[in-house]
C-alpha atoms as a PDB file:
ATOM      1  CA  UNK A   1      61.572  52.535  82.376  1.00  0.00           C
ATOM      2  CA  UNK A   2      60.225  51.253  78.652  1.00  0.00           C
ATOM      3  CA  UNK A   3      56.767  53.331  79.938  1.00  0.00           C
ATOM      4  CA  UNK A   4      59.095  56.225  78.802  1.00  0.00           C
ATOM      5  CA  UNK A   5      59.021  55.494  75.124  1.00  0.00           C
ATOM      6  CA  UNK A   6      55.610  53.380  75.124  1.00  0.00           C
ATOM      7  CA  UNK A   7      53.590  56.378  76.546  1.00  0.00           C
ATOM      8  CA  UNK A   8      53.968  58.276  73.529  1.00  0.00           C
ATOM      9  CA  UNK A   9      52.137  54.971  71.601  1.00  0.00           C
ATOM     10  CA  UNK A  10      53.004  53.462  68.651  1.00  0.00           C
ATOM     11  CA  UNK A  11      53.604  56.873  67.085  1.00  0.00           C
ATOM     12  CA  UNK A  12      56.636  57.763  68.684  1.00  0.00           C
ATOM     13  CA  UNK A  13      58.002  54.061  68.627  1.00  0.00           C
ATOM     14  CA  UNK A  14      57.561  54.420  64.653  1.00  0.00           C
ATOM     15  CA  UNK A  15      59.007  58.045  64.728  1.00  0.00           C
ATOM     16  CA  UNK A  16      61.993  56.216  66.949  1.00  0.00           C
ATOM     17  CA  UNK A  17      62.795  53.609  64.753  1.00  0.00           C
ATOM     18  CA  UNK A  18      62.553  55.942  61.820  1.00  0.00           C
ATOM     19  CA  UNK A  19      64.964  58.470  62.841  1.00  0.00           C
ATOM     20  CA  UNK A  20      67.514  55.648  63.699  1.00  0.00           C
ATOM     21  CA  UNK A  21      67.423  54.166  60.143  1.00  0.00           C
ATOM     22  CA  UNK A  22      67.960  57.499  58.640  1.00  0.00           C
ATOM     23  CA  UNK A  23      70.717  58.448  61.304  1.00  0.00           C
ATOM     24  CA  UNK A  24      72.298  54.977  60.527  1.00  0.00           C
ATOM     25  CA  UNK A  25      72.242  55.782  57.163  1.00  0.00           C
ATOM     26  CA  UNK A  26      74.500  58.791  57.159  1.00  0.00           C
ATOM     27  CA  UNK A  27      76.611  56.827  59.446  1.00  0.00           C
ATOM     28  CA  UNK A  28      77.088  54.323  56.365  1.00  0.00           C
ATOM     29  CA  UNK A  29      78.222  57.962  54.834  1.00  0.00           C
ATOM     30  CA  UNK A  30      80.891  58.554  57.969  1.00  0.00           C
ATOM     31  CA  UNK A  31      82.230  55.065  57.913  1.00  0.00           C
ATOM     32  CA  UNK A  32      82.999  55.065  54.495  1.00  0.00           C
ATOM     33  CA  UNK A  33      84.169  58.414  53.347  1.00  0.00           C
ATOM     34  CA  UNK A  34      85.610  60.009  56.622  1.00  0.00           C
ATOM     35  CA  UNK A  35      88.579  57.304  56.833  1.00  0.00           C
ATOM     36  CA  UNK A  36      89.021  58.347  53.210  1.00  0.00           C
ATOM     37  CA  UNK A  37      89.007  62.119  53.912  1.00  0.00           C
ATOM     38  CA  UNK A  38      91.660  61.564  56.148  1.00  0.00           C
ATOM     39  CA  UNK A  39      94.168  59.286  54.436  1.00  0.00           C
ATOM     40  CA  UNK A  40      93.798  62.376  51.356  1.00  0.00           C
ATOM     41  CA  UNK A  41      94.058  64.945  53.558  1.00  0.00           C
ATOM     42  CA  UNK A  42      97.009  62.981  55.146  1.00  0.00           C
ATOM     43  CA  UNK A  43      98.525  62.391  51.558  1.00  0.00           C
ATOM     44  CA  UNK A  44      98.202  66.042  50.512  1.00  0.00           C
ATOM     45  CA  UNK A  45     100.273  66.934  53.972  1.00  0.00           C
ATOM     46  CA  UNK A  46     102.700  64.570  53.234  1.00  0.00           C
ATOM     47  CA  UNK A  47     103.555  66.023  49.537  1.00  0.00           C
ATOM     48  CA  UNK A  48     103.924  69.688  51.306  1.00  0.00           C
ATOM     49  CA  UNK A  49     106.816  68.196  53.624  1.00  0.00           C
ATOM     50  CA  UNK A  50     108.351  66.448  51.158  1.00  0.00           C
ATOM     51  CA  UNK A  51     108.178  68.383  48.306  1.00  0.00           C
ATOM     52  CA  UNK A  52     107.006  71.885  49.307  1.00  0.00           C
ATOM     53  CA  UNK A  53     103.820  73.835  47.970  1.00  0.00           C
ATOM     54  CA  UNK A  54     103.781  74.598  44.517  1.00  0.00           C
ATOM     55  CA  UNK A  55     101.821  76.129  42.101  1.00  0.00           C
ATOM     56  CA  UNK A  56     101.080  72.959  40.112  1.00  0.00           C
ATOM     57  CA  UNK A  57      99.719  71.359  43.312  1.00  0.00           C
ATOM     58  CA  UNK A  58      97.504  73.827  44.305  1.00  0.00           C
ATOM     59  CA  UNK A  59      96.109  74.154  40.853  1.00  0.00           C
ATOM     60  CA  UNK A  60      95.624  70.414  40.851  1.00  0.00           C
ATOM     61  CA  UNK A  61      94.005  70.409  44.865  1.00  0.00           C
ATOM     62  CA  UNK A  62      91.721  73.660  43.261  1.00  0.00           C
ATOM     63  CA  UNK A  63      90.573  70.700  40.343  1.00  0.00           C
ATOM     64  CA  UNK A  64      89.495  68.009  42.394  1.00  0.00           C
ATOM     65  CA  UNK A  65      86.003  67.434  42.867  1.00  0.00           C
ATOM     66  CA  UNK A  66      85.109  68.482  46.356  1.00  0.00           C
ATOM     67  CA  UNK A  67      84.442  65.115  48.740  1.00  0.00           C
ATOM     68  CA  UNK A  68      83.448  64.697  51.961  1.00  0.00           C
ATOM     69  CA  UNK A  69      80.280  63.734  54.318  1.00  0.00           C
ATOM     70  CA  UNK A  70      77.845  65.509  51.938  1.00  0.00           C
ATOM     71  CA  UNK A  71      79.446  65.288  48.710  1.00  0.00           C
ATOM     72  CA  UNK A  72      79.292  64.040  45.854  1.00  0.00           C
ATOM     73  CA  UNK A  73      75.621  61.674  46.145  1.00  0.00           C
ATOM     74  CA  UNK A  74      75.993  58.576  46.559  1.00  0.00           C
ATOM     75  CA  UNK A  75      77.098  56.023  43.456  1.00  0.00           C
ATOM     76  CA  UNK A  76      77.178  52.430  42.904  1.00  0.00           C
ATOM     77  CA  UNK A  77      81.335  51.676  43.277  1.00  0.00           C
ATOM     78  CA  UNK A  78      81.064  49.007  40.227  1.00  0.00           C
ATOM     79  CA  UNK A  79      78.901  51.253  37.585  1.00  0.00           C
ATOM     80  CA  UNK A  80      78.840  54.862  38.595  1.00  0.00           C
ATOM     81  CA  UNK A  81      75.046  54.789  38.645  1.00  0.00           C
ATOM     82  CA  UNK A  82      73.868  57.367  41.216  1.00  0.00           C
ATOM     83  CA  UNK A  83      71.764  56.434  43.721  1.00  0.00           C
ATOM     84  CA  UNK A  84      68.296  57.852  43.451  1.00  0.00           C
ATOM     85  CA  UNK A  85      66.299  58.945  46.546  1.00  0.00           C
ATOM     86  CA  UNK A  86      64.028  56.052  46.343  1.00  0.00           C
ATOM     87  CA  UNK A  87      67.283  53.716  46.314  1.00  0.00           C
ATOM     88  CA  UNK A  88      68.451  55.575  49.400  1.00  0.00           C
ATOM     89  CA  UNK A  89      65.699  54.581  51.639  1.00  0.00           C
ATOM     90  CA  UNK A  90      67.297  52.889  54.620  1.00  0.00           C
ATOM     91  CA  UNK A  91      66.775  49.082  55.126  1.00  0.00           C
ATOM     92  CA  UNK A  92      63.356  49.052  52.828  1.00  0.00           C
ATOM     93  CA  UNK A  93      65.290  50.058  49.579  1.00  0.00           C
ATOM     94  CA  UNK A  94      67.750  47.213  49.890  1.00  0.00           C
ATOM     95  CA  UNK A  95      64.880  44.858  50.229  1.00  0.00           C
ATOM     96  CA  UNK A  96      63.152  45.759  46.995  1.00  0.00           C
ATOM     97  CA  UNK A  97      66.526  46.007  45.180  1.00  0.00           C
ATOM     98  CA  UNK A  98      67.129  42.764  46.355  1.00  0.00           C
ATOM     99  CA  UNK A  99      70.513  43.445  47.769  1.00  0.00           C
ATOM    100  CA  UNK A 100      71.364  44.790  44.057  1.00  0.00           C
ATOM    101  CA  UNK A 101      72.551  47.636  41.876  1.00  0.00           C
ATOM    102  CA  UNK A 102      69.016  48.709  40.440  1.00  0.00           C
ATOM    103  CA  UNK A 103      71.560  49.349  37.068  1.00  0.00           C
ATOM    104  CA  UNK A 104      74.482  46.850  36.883  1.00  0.00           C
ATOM    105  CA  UNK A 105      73.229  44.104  39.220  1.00  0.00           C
ATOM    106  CA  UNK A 106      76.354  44.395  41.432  1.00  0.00           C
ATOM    107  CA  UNK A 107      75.349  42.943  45.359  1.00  0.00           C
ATOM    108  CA  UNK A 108      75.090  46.120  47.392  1.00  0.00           C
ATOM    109  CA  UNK A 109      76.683  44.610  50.985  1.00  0.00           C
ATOM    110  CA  UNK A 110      74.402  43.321  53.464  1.00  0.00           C
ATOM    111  CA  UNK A 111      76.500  46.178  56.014  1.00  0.00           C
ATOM    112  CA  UNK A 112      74.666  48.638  54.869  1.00  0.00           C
ATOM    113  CA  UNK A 113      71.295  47.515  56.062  1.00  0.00           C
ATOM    114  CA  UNK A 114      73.205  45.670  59.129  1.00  0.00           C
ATOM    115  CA  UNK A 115      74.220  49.736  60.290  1.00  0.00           C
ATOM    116  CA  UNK A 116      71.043  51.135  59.602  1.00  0.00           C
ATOM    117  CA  UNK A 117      68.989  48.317  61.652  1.00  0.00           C
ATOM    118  CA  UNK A 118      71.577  48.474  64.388  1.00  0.00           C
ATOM    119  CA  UNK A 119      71.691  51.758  64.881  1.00  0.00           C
ATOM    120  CA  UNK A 120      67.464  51.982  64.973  1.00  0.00           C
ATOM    121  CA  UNK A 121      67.705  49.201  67.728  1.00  0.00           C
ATOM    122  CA  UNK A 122      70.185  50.675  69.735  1.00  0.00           C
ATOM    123  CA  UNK A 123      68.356  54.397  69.668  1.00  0.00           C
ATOM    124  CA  UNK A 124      64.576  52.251  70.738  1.00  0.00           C
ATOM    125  CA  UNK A 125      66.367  51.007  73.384  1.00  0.00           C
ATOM    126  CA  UNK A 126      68.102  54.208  74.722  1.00  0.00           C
ATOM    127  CA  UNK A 127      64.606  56.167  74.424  1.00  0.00           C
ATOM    128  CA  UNK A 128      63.197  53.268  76.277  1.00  0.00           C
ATOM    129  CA  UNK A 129      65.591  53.754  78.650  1.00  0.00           C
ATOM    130  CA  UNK A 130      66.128  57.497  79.273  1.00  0.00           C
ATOM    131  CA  UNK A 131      62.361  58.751  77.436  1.00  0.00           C
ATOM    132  CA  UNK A 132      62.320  61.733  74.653  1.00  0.00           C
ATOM    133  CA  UNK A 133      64.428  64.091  77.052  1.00  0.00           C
ATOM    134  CA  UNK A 134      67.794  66.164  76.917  1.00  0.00           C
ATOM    135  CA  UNK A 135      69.064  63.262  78.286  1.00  0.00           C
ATOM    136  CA  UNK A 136      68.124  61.040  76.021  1.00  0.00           C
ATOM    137  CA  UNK A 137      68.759  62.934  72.941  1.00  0.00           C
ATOM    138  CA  UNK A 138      72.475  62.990  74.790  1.00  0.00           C
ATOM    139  CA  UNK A 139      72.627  59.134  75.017  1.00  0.00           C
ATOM    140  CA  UNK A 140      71.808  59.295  71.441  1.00  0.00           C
ATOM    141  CA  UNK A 141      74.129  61.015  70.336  1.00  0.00           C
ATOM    142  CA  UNK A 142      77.178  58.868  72.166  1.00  0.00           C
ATOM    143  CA  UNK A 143      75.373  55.405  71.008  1.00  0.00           C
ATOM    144  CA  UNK A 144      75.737  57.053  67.194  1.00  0.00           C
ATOM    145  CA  UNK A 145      79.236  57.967  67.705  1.00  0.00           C
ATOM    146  CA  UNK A 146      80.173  54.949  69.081  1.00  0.00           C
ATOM    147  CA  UNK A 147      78.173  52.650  66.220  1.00  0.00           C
ATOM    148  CA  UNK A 148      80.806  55.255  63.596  1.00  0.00           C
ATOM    149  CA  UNK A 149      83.553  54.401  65.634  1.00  0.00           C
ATOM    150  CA  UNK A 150      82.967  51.058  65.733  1.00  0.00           C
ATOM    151  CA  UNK A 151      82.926  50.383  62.030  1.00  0.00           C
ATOM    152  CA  UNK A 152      85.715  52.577  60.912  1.00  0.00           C
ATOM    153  CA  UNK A 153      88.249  50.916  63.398  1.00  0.00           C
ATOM    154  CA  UNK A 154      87.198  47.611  62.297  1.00  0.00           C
ATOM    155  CA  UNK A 155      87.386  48.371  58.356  1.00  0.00           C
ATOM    156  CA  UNK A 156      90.710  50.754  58.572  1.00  0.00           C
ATOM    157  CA  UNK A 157      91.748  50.237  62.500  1.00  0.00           C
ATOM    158  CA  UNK A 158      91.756  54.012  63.411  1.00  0.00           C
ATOM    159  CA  UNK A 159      89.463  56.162  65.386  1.00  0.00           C
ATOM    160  CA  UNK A 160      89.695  59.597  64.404  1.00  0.00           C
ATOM    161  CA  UNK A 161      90.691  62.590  66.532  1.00  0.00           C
ATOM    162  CA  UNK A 162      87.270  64.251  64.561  1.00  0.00           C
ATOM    163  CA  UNK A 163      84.434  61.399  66.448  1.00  0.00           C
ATOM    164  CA  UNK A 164      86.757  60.574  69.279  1.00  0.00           C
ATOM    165  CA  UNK A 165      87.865  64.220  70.813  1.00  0.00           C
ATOM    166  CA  UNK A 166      84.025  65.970  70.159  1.00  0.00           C
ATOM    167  CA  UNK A 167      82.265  63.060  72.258  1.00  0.00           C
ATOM    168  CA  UNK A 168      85.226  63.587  75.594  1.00  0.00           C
ATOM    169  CA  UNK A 169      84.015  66.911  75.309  1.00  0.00           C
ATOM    170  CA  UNK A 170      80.775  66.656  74.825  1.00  0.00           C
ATOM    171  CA  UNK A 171      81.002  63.702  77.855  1.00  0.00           C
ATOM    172  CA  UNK A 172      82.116  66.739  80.060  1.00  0.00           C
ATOM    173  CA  UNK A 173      79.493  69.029  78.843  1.00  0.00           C
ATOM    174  CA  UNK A 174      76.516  66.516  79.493  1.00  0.00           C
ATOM    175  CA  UNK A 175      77.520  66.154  82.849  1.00  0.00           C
ATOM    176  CA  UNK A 176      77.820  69.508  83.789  1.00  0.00           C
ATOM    177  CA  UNK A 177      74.968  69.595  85.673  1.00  0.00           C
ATOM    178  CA  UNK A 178      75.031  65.747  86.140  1.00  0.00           C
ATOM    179  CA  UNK A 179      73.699  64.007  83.514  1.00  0.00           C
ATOM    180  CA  UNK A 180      74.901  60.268  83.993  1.00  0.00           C
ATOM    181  CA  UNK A 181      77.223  61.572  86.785  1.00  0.00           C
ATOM    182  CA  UNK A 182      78.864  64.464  88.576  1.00  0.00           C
ATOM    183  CA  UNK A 183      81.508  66.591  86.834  1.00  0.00           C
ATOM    184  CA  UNK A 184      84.257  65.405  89.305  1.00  0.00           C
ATOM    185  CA  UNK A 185      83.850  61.769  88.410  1.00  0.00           C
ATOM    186  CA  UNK A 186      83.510  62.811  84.414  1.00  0.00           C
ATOM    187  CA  UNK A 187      87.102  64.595  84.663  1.00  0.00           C
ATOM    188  CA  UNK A 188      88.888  62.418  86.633  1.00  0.00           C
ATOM    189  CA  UNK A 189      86.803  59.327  84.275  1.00  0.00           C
ATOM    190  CA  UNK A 190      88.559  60.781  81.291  1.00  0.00           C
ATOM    191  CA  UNK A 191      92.188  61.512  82.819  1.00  0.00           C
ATOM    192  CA  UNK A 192      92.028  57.510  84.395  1.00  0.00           C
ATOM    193  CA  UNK A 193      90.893  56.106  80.708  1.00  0.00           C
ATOM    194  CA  UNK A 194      93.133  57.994  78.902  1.00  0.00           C
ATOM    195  CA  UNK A 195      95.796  57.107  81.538  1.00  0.00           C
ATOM    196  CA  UNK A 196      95.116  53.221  81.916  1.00  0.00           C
ATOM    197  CA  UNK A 197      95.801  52.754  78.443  1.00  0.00           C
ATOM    198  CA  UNK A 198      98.571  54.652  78.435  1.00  0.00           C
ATOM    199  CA  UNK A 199     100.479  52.994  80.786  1.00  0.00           C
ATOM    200  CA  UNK A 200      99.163  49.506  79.500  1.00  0.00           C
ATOM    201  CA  UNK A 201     100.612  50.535  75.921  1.00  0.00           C
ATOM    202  CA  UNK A 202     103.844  51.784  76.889  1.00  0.00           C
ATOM    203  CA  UNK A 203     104.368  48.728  79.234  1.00  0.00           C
ATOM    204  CA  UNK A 204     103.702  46.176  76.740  1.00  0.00           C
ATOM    205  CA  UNK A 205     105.368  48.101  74.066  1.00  0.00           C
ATOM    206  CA  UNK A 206     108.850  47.693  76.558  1.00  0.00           C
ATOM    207  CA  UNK A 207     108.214  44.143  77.388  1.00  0.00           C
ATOM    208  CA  UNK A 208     107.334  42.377  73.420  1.00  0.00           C
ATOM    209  CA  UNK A 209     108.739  46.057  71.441  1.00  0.00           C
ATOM    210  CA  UNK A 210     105.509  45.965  69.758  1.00  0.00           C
ATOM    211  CA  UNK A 211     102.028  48.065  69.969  1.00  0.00           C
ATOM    212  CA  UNK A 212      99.675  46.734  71.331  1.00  0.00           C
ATOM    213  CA  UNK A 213      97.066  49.343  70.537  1.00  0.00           C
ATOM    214  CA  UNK A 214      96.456  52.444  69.359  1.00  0.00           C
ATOM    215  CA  UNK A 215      96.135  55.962  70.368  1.00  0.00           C
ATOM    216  CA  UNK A 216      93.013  56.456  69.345  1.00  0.00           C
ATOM    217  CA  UNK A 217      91.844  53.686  72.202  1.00  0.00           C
ATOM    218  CA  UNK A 218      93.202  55.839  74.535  1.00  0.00           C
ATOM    219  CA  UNK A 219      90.953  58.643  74.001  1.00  0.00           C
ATOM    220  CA  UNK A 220      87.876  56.137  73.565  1.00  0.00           C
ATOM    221  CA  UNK A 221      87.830  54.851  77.111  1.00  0.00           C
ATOM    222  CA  UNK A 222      88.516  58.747  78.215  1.00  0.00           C
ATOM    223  CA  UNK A 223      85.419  59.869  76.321  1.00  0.00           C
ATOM    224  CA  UNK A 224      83.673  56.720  78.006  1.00  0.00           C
ATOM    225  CA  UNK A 225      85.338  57.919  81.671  1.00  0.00           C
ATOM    226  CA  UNK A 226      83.845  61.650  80.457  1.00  0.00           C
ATOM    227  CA  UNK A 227      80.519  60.294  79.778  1.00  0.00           C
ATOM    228  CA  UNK A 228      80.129  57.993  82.667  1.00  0.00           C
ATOM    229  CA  UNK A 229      82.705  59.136  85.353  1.00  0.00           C
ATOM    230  CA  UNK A 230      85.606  57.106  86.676  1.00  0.00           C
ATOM    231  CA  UNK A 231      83.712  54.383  88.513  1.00  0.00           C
ATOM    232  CA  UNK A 232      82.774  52.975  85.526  1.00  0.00           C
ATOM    233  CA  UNK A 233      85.917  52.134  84.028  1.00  0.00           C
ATOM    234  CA  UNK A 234      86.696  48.645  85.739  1.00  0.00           C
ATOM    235  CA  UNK A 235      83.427  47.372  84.064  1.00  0.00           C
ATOM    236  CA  UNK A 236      84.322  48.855  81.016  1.00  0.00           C
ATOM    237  CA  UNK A 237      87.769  47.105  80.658  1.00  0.00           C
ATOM    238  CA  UNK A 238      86.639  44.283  81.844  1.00  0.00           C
ATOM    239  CA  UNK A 239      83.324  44.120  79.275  1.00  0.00           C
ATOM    240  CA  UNK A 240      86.171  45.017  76.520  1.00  0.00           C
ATOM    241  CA  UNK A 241      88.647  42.469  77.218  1.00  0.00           C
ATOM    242  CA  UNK A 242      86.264  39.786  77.749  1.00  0.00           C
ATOM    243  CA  UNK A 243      84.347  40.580  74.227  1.00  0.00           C
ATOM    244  CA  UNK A 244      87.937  40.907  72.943  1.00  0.00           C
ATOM    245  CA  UNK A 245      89.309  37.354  73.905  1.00  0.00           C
ATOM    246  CA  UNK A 246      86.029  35.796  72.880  1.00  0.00           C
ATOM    247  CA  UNK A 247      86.022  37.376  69.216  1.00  0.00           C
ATOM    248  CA  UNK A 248      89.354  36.240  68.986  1.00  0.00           C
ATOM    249  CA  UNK A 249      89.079  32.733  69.661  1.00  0.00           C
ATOM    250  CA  UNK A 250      86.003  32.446  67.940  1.00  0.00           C
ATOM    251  CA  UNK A 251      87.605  34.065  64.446  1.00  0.00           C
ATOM    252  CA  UNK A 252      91.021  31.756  65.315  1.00  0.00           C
ATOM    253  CA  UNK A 253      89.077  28.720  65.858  1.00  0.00           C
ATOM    254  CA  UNK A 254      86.969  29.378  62.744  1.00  0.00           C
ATOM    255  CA  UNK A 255      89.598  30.448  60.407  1.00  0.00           C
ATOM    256  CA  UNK A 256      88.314  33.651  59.823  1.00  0.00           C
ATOM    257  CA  UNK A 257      91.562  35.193  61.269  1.00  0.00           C
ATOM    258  CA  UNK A 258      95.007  34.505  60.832  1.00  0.00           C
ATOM    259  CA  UNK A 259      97.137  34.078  64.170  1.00  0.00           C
ATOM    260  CA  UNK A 260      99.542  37.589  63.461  1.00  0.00           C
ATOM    261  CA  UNK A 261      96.288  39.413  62.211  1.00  0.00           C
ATOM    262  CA  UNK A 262      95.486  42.186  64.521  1.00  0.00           C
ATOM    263  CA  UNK A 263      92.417  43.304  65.723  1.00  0.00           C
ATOM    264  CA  UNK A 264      91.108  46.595  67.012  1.00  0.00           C
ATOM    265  CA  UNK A 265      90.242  47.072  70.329  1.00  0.00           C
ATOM    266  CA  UNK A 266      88.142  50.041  69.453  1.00  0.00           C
ATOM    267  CA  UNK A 267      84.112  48.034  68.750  1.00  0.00           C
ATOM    268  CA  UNK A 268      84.892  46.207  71.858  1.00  0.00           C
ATOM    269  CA  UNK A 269      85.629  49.546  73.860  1.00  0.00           C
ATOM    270  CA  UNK A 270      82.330  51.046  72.212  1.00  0.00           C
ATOM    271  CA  UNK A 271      80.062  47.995  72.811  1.00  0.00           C
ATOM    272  CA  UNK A 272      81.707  48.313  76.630  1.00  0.00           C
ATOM    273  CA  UNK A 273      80.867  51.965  76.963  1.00  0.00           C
ATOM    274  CA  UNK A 274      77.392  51.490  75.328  1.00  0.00           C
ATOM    275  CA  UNK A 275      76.390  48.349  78.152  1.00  0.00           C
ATOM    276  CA  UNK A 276      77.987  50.486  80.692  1.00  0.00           C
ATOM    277  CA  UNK A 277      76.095  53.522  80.159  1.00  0.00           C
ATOM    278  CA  UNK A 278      72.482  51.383  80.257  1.00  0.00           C
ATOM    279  CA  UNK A 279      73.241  49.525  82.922  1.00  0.00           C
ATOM    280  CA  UNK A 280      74.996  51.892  84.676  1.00  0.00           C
ATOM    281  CA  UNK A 281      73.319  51.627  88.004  1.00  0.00           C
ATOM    282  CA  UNK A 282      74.158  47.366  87.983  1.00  0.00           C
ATOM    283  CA  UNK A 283      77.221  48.240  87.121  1.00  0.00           C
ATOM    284  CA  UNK A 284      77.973  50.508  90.125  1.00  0.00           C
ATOM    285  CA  UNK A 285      76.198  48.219  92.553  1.00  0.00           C
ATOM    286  CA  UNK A 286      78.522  44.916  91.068  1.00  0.00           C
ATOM    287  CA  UNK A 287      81.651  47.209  91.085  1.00  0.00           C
ATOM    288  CA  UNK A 288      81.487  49.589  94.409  1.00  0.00           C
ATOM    289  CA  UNK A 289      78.655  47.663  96.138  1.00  0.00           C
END
């Protein structure tokens, strides 16, 4: 399968890599300002029920500055500096800033160039898998989604209705004329996700009275059902658990955790989805024989 990417030469493994760092450098934009978005638009809905509209508020909502995935640029969080366009240059910039505010000095977080490289590995290996096709611009586009998703329920534990809802449906629409499966198995994938985690929720929630997870995981493992039909689902639970459990007693044993400290089940559901869709056809032959 890597003949795919390779028989385009090193041209279009350069042009690969380079359109993942830039991709995972708007999804540093996503994972930072969407989860922000929200909790302000959230706020400003909050203040209407409690208080009603008024004037004064929607003078003050007319003030702000507007914010959101493309605005304002980018600035340094310690200084206010804006980032110039040779700053912004993914993974090579932070290098020759030396992991540093080019005016105050501040450490810029090693994350940023952690996304960015991640998200060019992941999209090599997805065009060595499926080649520079429709389908492969599809698998794309769930690996992205998933790397967002992945990064904003592990800073702010949520998974927005805004990345999670668009990829179920876009699941569906992929395999509309079979993409990674037939439509049949792609509906009844995302009713059985959604479903499983349902019932696991509501049945823990009446044994301990607590949550166990979100609602937002719920629609993560449908979207994964959408985009690669019902018989993948086992594996996928099974991938997510077992990454779960080991990422918790690896942060418990360390420290790094405390005991009562949740943790989202959300990356482990994305990293699930993302091995199950590239090794789908293992997983199918492990799983239905």
């Amino acid at each position: 399968m890597t003949e795919t990417l390779l028989e385009y030469g090193w041209l279009g493994l350069v042009l690969a890599i380079w359109v993942g760092l830039c991709v995972g450098s708007f999804l540093n934009v996503v994972i930072y300002r969407l989860p922000v978005m929200l909790e302000r638009q959230w706020q400003a809905e909050a203040r209407m029920v409690l208080h009603g509209a008024s004037s004064e508020d929607e003078a003050a909502a007319e003030q702000q500055p507007p914010f959101n995935l493309m605005v304002p640029r980018s600035r340094c969080p310690s200084c206010d500096a804006q980032i110039l366009a040779w700053q912004n240059v993914p993974v090579i910039s932070w290098i020759l800033l030396g992991g540093k505010c080019a005016k105050c000095g501040t450490p810029i977080p090693r994350r940023y160039p952690l996304v960015e490289a991640l998200t060019a590995f992941l999209s090599v290996a997805v065009l060595a898998l499926f080649g520079f096709t429709w389908l492969g611009l599809a698998a794309l586009t769930f690996t992205w989604v998933l790397v967002a998703l992945t990064f904003i329920d592990y800073d702010t534990q949520l998974l927005p209705d805004q990345l999670t809802l668009p990829l179920l449906w876009l699941g569906l629409l992929t395999n509309v004329y079979g993409g990674f499966t037939d439509l049949t198995a792609a509906v009844v994938g995302a009713v059985a996700g959604y479903l499983f985690l349902w019932t696991t929720y509501w049945g823990f929630k009446l044994i301990t009275g607590r949550e166990g997870m979100g609602y937002g995981d719920f629609k993560l493992l449908a979207a994964i059902g959408a985009w690669l039909g019902w018989q993948v689902l086992p594996a996928a639970i099974l991938v997510a658990a077992g990454v779960g459990l080991l990422y918790a007693v690896a942060t418990g044993v360390t420290g790094r955790r405390e005991a009562a400290q949740p943790i989202p089940f959300g990356p482990f559901l994305a990293i699930a989805g993302w091995v199950c869709m590239v090794q789908r056809d293992t997983v199918l032959r492990l799983f239905l024989g």
